[in-house]
PDB file of N, CA and C in Angstrom:
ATOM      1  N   UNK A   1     -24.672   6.239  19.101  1.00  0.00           N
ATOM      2  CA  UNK A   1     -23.711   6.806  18.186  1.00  0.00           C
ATOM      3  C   UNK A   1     -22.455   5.939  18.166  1.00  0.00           C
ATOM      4  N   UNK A   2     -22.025   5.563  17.028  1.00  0.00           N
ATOM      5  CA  UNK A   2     -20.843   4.496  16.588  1.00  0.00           C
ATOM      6  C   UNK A   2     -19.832   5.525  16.156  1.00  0.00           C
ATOM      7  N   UNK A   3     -18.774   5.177  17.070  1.00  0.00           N
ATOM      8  CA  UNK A   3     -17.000   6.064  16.307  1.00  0.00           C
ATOM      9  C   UNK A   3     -16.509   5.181  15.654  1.00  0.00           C
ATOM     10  N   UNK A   4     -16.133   5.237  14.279  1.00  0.00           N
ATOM     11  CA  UNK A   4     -15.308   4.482  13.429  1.00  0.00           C
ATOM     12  C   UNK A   4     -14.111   4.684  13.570  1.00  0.00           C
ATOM     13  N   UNK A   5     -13.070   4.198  13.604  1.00  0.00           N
ATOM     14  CA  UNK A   5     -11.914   4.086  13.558  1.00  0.00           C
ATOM     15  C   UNK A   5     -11.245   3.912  12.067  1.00  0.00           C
ATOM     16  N   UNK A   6     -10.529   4.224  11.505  1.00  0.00           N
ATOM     17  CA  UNK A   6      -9.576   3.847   9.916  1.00  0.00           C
ATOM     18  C   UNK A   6      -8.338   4.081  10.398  1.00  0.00           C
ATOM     19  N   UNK A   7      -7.577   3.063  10.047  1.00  0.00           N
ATOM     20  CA  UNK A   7      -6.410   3.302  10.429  1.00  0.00           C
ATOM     21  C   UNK A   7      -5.428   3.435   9.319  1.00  0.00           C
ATOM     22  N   UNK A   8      -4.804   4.259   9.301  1.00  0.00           N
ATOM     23  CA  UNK A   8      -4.082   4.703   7.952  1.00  0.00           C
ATOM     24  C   UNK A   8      -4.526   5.485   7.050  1.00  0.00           C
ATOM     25  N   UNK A   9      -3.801   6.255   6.531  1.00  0.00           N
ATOM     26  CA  UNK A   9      -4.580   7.237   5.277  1.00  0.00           C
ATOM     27  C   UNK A   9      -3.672   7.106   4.038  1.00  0.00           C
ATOM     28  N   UNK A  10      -4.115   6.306   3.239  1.00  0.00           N
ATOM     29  CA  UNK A  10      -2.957   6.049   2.429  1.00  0.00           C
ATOM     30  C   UNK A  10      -4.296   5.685   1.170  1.00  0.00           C
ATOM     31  N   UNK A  11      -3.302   5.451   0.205  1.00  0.00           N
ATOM     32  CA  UNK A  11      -5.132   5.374  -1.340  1.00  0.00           C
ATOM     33  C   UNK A  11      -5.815   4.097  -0.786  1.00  0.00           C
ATOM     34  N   UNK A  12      -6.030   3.411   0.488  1.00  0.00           N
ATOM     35  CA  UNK A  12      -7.278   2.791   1.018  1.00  0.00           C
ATOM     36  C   UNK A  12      -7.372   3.306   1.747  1.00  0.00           C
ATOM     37  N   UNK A  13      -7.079   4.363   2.657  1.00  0.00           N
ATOM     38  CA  UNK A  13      -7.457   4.509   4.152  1.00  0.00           C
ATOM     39  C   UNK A  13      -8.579   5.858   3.681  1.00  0.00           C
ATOM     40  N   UNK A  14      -7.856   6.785   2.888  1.00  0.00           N
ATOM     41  CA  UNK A  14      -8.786   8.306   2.626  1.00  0.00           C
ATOM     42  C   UNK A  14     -10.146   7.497   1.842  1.00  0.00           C
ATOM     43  N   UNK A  15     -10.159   7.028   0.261  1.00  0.00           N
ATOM     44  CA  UNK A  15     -11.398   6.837   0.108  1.00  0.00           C
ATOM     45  C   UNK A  15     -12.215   5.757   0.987  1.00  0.00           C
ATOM     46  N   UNK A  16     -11.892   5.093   1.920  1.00  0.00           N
ATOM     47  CA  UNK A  16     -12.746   4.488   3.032  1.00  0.00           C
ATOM     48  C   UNK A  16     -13.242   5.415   3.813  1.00  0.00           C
ATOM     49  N   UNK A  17     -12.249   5.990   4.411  1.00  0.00           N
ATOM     50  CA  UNK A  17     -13.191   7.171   5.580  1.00  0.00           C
ATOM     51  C   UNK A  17     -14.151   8.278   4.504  1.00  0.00           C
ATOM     52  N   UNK A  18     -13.892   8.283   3.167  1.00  0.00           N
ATOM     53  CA  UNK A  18     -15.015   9.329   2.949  1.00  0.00           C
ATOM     54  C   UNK A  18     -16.149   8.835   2.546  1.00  0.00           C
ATOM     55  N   UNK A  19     -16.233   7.361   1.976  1.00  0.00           N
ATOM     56  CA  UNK A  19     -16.988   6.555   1.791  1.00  0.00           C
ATOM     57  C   UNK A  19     -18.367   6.112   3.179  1.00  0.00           C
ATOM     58  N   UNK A  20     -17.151   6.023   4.409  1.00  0.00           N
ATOM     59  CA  UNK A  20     -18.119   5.694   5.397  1.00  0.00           C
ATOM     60  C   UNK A  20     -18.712   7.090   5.933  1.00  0.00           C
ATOM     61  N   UNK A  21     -17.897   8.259   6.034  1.00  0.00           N
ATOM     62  CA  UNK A  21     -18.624   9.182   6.239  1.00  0.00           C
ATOM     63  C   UNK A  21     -19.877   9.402   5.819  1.00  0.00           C
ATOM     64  N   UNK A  22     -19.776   9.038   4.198  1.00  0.00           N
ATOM     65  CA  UNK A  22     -20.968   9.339   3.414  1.00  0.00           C
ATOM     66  C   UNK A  22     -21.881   8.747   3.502  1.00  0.00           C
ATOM     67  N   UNK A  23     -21.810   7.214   3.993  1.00  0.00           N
ATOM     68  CA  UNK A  23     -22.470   5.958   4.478  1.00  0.00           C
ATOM     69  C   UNK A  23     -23.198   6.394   5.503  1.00  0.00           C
ATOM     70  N   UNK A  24     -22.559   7.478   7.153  1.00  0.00           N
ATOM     71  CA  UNK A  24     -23.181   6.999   8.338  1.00  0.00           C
ATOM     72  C   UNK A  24     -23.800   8.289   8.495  1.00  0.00           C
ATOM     73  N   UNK A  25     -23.061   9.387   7.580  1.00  0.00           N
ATOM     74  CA  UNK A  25     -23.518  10.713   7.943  1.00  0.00           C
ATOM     75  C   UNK A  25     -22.843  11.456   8.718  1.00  0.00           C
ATOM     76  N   UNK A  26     -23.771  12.309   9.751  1.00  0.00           N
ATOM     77  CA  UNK A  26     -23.743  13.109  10.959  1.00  0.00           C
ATOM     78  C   UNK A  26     -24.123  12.549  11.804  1.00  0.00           C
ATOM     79  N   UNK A  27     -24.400  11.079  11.718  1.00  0.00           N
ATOM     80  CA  UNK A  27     -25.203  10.345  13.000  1.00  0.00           C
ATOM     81  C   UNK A  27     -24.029   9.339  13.989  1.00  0.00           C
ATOM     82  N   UNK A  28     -22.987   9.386  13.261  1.00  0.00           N
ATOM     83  CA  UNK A  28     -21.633   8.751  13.419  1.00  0.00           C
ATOM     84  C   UNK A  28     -20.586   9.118  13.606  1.00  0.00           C
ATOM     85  N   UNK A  29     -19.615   9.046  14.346  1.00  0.00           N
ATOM     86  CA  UNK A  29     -18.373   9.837  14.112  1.00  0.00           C
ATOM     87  C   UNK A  29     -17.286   8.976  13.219  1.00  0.00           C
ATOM     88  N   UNK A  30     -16.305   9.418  12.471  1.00  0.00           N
ATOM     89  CA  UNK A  30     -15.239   9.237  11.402  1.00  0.00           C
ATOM     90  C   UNK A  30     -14.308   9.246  12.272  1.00  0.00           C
ATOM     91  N   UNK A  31     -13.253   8.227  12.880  1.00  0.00           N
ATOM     92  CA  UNK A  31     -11.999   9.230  12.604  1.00  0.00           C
ATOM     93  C   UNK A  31     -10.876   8.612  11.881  1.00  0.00           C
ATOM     94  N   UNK A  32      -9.948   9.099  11.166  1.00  0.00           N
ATOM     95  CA  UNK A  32      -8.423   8.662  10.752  1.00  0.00           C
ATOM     96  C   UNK A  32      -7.387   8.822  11.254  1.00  0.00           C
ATOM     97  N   UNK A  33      -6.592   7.612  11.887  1.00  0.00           N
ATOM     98  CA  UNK A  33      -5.640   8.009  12.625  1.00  0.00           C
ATOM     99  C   UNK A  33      -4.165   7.364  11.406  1.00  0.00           C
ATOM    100  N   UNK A  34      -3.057   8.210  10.985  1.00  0.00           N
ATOM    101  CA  UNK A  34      -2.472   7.988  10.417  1.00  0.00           C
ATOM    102  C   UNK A  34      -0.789   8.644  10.883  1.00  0.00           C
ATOM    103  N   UNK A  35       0.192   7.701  10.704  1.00  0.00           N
ATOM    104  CA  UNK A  35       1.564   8.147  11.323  1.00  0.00           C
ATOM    105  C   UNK A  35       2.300   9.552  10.746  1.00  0.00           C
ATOM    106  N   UNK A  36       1.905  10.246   9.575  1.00  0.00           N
ATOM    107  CA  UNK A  36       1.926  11.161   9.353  1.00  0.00           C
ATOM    108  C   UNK A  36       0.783  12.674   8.791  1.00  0.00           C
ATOM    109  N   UNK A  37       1.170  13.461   8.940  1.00  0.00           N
ATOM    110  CA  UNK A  37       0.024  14.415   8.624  1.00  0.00           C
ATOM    111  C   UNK A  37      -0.235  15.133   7.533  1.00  0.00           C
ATOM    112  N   UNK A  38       0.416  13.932   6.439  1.00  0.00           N
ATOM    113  CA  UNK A  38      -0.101  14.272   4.951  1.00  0.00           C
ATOM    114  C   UNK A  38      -0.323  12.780   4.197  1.00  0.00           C
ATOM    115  N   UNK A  39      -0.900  12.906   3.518  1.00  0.00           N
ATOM    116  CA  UNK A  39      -1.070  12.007   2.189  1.00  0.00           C
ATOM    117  C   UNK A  39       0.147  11.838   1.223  1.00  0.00           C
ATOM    118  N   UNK A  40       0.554  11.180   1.193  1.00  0.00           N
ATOM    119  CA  UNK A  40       1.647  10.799  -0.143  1.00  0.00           C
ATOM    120  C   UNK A  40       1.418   9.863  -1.381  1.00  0.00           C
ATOM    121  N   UNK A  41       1.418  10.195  -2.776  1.00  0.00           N
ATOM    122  CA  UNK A  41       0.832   9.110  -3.886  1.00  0.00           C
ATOM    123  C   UNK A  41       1.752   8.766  -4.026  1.00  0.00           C
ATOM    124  N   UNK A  42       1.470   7.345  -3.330  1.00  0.00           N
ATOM    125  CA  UNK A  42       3.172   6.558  -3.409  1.00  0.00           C
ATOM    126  C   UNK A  42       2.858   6.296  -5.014  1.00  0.00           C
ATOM    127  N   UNK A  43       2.286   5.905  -6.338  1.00  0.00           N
ATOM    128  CA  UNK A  43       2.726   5.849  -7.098  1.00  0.00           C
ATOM    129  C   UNK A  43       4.104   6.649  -7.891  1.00  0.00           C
ATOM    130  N   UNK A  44       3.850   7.711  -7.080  1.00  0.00           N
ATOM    131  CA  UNK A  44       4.221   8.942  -8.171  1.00  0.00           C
ATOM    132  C   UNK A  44       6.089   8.950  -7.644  1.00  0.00           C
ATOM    133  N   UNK A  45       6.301   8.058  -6.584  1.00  0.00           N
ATOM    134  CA  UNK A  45       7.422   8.191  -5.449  1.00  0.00           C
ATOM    135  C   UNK A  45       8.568   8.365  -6.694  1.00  0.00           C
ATOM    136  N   UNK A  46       8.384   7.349  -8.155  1.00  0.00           N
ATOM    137  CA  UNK A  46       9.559   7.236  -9.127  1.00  0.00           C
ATOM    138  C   UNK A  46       9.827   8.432  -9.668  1.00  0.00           C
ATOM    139  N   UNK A  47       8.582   9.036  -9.713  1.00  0.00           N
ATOM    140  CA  UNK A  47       8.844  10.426 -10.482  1.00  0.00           C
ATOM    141  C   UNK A  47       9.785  11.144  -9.367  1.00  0.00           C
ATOM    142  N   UNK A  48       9.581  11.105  -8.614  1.00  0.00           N
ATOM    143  CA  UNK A  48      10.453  12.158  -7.190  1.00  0.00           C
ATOM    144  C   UNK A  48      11.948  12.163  -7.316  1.00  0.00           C
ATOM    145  N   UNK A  49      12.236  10.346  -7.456  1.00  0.00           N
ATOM    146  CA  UNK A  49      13.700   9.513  -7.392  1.00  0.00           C
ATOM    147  C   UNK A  49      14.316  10.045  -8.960  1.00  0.00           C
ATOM    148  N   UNK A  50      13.379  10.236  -9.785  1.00  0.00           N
ATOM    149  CA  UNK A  50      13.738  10.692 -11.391  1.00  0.00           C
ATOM    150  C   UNK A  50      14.031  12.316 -11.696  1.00  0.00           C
ATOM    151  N   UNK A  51      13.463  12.948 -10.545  1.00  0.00           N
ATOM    152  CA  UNK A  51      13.745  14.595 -10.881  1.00  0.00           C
ATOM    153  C   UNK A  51      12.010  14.933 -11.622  1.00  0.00           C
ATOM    154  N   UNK A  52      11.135  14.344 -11.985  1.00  0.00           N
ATOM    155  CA  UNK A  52      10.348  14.227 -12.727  1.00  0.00           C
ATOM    156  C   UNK A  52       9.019  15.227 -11.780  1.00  0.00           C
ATOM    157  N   UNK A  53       8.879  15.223 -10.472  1.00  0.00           N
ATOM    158  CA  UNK A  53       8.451  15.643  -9.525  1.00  0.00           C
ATOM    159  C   UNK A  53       9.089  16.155  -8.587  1.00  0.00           C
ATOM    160  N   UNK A  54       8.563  17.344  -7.258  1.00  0.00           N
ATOM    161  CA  UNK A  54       8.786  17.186  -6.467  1.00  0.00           C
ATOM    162  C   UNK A  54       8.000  16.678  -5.161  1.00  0.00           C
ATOM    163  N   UNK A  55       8.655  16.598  -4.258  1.00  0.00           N
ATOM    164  CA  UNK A  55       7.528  15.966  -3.011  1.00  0.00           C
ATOM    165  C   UNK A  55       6.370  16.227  -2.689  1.00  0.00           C
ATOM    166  N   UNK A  56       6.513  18.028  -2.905  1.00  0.00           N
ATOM    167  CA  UNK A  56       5.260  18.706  -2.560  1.00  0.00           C
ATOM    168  C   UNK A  56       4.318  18.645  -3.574  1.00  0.00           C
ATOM    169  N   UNK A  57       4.581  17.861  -4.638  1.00  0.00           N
ATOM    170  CA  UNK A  57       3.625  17.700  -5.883  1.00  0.00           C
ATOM    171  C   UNK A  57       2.577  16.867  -5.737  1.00  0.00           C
ATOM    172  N   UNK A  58       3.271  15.615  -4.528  1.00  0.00           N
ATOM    173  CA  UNK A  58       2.557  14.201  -4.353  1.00  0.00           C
ATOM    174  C   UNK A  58       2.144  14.284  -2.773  1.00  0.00           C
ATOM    175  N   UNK A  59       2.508  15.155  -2.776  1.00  0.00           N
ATOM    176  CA  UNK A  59       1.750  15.171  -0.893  1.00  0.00           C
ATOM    177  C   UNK A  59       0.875  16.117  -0.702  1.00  0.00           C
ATOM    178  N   UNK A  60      -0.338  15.817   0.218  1.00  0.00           N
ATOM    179  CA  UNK A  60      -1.499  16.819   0.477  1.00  0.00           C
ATOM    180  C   UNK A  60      -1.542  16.897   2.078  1.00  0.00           C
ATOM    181  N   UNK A  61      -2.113  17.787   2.164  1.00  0.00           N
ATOM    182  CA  UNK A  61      -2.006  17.557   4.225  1.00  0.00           C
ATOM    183  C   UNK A  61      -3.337  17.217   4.220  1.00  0.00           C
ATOM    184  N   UNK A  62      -3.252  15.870   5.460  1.00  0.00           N
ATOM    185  CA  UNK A  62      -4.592  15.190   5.499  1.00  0.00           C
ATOM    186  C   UNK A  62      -5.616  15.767   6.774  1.00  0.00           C
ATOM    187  N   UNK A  63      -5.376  16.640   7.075  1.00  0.00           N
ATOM    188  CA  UNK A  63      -6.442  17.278   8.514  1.00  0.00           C
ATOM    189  C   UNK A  63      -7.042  18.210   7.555  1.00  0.00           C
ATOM    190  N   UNK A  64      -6.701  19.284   6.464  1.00  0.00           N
ATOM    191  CA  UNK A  64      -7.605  20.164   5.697  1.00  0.00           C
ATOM    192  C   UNK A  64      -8.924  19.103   4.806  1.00  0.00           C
ATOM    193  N   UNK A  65      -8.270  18.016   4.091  1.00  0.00           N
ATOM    194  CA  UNK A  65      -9.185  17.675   3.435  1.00  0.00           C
ATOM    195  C   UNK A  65     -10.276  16.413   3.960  1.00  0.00           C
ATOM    196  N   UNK A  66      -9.640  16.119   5.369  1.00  0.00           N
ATOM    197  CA  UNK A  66     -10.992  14.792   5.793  1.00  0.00           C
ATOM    198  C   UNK A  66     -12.033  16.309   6.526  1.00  0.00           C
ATOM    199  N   UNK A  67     -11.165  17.372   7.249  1.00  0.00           N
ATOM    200  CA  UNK A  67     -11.798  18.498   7.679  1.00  0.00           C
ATOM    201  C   UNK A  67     -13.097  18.656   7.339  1.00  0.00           C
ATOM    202  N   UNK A  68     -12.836  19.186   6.013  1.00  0.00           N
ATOM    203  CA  UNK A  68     -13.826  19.458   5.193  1.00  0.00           C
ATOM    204  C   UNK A  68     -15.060  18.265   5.067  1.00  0.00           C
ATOM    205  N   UNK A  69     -15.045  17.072   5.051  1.00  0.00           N
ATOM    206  CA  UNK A  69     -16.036  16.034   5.416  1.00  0.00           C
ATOM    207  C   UNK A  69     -16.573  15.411   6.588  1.00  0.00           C
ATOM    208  N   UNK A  70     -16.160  16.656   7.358  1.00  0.00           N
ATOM    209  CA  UNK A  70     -15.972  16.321   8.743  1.00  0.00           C
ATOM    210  C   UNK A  70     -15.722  15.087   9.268  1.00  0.00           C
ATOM    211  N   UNK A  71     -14.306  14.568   8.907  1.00  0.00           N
ATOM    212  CA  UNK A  71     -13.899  13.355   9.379  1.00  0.00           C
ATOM    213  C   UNK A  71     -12.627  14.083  10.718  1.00  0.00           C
ATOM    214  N   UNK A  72     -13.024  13.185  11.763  1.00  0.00           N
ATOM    215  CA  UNK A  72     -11.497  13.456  12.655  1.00  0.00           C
ATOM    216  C   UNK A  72     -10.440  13.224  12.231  1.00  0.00           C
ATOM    217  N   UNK A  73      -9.416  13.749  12.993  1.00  0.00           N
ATOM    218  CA  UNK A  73      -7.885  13.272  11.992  1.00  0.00           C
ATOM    219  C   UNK A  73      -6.937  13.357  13.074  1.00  0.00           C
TER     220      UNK A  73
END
């Protein structure tokens, strides 16, 4: 049994770990280790600085949704 490591969860780090999840299965372990415990679409950061958004619009918490693919977090 192989533990993957991803480091970062950022728009390469999440679709990699769900990608390899999907790749190794249940025969492998996932995990993501990332400096905070949400996702942020840094695109969207201008809309935030503009009034256009707020934070909680562009951030997701990342332990519910790798959870669910059973990725570690």
């Amino acid at each position: 049994m192989a533990h993957i490591v991803i480091l970062g969860a950022g728009i390469g780090g999440m679709p990699a770990a769900y990608e390899m999840k999907a790749t190794v299965g249940n025969h492998h372990e996932v995990t993501v280790i990332n400096e905070r415990d949400y996702f942020q679409f840094v695109p969207s950061n201008p809309w935030v600085a503009v009034g256009w958004r707020e934070r909680k619009d562009i951030t997701i918490p990342i332990e519910k949704y790798l959870g669910k693919k059973k990725i570690n977090f």
